[in-house]
C-alpha atoms as a PDB file:
ATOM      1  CA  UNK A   1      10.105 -38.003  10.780  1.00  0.00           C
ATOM      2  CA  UNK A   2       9.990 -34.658  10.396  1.00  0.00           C
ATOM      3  CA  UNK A   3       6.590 -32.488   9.979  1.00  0.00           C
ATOM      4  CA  UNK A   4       6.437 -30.163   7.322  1.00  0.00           C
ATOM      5  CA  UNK A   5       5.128 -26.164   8.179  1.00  0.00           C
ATOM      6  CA  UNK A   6       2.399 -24.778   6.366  1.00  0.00           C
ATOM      7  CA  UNK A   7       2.244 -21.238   5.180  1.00  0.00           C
ATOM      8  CA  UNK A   8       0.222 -18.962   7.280  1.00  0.00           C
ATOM      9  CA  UNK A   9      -2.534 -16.732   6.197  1.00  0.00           C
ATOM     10  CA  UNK A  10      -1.806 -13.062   7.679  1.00  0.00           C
ATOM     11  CA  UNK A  11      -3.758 -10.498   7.403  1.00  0.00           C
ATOM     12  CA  UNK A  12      -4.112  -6.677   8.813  1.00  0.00           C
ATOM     13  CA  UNK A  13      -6.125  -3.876   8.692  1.00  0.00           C
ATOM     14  CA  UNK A  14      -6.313  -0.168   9.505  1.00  0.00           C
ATOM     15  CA  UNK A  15      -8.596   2.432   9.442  1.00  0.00           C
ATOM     16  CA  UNK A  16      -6.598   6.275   8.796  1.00  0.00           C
ATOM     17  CA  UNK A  17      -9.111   9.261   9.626  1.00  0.00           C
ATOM     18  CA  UNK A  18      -6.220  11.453  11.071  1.00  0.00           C
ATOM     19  CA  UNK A  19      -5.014  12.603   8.057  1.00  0.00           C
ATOM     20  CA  UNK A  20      -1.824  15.025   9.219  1.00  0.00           C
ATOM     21  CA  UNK A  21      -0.482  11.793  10.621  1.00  0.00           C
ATOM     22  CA  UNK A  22      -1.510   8.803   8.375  1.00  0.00           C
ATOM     23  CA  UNK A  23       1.404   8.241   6.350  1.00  0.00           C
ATOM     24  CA  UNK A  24       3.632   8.139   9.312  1.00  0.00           C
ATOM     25  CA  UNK A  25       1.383   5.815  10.598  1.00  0.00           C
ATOM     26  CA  UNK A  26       0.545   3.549   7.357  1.00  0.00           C
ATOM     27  CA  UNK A  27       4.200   3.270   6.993  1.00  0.00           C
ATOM     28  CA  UNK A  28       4.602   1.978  10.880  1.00  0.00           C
ATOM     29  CA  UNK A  29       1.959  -0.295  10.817  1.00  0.00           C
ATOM     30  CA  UNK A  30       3.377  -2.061   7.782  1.00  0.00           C
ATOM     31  CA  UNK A  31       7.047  -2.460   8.802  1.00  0.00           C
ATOM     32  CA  UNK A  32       5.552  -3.635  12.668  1.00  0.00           C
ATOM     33  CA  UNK A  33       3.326  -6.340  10.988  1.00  0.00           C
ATOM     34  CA  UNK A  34       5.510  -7.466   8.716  1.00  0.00           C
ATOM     35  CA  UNK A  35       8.240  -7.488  11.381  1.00  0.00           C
ATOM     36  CA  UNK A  36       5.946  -9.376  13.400  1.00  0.00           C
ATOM     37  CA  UNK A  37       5.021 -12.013  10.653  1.00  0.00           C
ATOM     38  CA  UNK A  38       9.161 -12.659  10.599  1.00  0.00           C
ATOM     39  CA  UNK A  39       9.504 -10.657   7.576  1.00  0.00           C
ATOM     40  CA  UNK A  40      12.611  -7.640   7.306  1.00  0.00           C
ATOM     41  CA  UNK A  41      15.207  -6.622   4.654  1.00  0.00           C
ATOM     42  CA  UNK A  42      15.176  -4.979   1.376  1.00  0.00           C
ATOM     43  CA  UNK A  43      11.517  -5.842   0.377  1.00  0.00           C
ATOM     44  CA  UNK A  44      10.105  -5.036   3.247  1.00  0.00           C
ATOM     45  CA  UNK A  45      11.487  -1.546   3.078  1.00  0.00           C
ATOM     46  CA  UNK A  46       9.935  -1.311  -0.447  1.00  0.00           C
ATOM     47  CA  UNK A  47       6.797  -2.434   0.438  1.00  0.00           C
ATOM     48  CA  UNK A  48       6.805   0.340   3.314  1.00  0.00           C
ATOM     49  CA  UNK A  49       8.061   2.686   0.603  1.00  0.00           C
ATOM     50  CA  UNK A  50       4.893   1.717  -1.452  1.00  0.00           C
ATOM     51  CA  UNK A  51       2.689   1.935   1.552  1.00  0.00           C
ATOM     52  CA  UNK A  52       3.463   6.012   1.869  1.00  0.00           C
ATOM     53  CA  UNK A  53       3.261   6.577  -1.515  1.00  0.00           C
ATOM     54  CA  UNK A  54      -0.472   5.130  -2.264  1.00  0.00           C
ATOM     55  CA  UNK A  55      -1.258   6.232   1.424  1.00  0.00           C
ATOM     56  CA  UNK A  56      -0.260   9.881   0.110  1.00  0.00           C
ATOM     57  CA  UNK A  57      -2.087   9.507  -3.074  1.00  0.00           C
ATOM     58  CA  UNK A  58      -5.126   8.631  -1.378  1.00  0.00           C
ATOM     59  CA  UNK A  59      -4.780  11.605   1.144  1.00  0.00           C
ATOM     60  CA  UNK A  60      -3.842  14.441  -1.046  1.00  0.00           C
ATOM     61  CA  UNK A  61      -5.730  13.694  -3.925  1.00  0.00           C
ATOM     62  CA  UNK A  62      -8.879  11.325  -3.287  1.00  0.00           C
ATOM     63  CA  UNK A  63      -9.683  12.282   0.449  1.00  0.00           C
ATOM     64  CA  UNK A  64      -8.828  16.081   0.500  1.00  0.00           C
ATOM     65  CA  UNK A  65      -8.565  15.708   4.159  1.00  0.00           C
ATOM     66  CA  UNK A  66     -11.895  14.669   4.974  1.00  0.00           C
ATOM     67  CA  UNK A  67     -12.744  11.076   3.858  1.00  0.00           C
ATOM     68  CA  UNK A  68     -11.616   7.555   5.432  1.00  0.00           C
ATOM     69  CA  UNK A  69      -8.765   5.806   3.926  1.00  0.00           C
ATOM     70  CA  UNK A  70      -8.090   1.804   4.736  1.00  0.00           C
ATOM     71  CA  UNK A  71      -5.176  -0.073   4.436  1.00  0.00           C
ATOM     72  CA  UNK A  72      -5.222  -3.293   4.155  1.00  0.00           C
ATOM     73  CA  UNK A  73      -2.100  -6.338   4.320  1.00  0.00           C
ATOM     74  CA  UNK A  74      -2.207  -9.530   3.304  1.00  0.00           C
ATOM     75  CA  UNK A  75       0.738 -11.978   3.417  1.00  0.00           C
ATOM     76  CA  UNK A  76       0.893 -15.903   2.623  1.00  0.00           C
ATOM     77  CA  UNK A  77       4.219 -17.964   2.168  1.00  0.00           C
ATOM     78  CA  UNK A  78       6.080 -14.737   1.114  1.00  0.00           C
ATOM     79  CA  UNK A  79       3.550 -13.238  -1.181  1.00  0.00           C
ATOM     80  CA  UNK A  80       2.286 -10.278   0.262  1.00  0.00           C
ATOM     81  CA  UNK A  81      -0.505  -8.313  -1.442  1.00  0.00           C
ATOM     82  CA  UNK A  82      -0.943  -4.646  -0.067  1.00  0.00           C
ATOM     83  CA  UNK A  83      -4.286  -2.761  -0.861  1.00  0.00           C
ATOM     84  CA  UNK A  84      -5.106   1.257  -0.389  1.00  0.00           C
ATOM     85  CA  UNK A  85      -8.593   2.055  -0.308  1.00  0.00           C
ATOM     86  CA  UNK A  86     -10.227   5.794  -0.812  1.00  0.00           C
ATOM     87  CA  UNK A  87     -13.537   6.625  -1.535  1.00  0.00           C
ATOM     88  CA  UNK A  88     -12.874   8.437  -5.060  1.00  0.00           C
ATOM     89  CA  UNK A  89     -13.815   5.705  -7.492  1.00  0.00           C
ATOM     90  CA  UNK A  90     -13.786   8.396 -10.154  1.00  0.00           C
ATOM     91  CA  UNK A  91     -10.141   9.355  -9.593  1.00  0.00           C
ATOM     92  CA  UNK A  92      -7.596   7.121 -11.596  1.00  0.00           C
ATOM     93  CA  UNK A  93      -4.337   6.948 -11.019  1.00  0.00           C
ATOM     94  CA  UNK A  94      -2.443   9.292 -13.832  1.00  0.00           C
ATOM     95  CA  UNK A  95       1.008   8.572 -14.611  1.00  0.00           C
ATOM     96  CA  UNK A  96       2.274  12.116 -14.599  1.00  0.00           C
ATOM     97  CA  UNK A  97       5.544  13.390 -16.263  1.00  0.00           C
ATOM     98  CA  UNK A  98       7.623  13.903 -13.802  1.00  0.00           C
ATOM     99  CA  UNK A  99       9.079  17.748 -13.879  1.00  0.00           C
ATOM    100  CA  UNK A 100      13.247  18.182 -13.119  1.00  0.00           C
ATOM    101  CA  UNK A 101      13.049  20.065  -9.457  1.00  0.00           C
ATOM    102  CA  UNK A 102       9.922  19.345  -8.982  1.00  0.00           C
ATOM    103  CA  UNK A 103       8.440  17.136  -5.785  1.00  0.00           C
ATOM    104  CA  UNK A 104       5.946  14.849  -6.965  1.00  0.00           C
ATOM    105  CA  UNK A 105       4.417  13.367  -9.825  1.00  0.00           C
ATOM    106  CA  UNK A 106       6.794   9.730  -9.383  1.00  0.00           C
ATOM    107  CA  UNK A 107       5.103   8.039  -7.120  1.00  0.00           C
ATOM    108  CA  UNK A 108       3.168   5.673  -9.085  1.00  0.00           C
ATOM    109  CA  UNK A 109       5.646   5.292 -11.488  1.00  0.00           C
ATOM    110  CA  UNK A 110       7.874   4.224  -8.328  1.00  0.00           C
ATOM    111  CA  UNK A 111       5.153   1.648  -7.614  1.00  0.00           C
ATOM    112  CA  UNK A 112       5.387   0.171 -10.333  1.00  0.00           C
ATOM    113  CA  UNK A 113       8.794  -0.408 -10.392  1.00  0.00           C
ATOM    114  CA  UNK A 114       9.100  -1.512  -6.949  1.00  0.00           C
ATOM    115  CA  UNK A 115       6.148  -4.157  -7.288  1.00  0.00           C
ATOM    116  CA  UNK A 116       5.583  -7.338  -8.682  1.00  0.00           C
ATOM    117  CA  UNK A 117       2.101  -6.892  -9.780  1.00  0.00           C
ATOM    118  CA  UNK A 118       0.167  -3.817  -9.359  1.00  0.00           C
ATOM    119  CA  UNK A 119      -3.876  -2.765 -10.387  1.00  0.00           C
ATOM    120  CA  UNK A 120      -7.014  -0.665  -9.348  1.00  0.00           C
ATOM    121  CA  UNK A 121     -10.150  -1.898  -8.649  1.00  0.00           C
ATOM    122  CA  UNK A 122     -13.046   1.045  -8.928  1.00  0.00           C
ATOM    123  CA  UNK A 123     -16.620   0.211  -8.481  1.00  0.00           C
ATOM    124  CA  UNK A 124     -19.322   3.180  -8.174  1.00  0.00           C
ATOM    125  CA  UNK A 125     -20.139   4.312  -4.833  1.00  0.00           C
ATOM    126  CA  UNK A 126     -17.885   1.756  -3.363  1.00  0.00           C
ATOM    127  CA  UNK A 127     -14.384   4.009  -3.754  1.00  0.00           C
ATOM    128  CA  UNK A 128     -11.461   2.733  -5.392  1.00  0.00           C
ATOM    129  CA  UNK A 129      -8.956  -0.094  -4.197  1.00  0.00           C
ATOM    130  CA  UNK A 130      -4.734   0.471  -5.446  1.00  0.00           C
ATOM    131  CA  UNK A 131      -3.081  -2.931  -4.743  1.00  0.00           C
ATOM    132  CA  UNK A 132       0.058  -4.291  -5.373  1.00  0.00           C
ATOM    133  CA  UNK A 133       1.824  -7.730  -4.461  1.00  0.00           C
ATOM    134  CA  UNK A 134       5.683  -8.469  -3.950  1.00  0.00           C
ATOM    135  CA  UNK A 135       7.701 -11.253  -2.828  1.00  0.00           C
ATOM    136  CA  UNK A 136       8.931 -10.750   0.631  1.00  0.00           C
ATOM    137  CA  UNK A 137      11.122 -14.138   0.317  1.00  0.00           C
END
């Protein structure tokens, strides 16, 4: 007879106050989690991908340097739900036009494309919480 595995709740998360160095680290903490949860490949690159673009959202426009910013990870049976909080719950995302040789301005629409499901959660004086889920399976 053979026993059947259930899915494992895994969860992380991580304070960034360093701000010169918390994309690099955003980005390493993700892919060493989800390497350590058994999870590599394709969409766990895009998932890391996503983690350094809403980390560098949150740093550049919401914190200006100065504020906290928390990442949070979440993973059950494949389905992994990443969440970016900042402090700026009166800063929505804006879907910019991106300009020919120009940097920036696709990173949310990059999100979106890379993600299964993808929202903001604002509530005042509590900040503002960018998550997004994919499939790792």
């Amino acid at each position: 007879m053979s026993a059947l595995s259930a899915p494992v709740l895994h969860t992380s998360e991580l304070s960034l106050t360093d701000h010169a160095a918390s994309v690099r680290t955003a980005r390493r903490h993700v892919r060493d989690r989800l390497s350590a949860w058994g999870f590599t490949g394709d969409k766990t690159d895009d998932l890391v991908l996503i983690a350094s673009e809403l980390v560098t959202n949150a740093v550049v426009h919401a914190c200006e340097g100065h504020d906290e910013v928390r990442l949070y990870l979440q993973e059950f049976g494949g389905d992994c739900r990443l969440e970016v909080w900042d402090p700026r719950f009166d800063l929505l995302l804006q879907d910019r036009e991106p300009r020919h040789f120009r940097e920036g301005g696709r990173g949310v629409e990059l999100v979106r494309e890379l993600a299964l499901d993808f929202g903001v959660i604002t509530r005042r004086g509590s900040g503002k919480r960018v998550w997004v889920r994919i499939l790792l399976n």
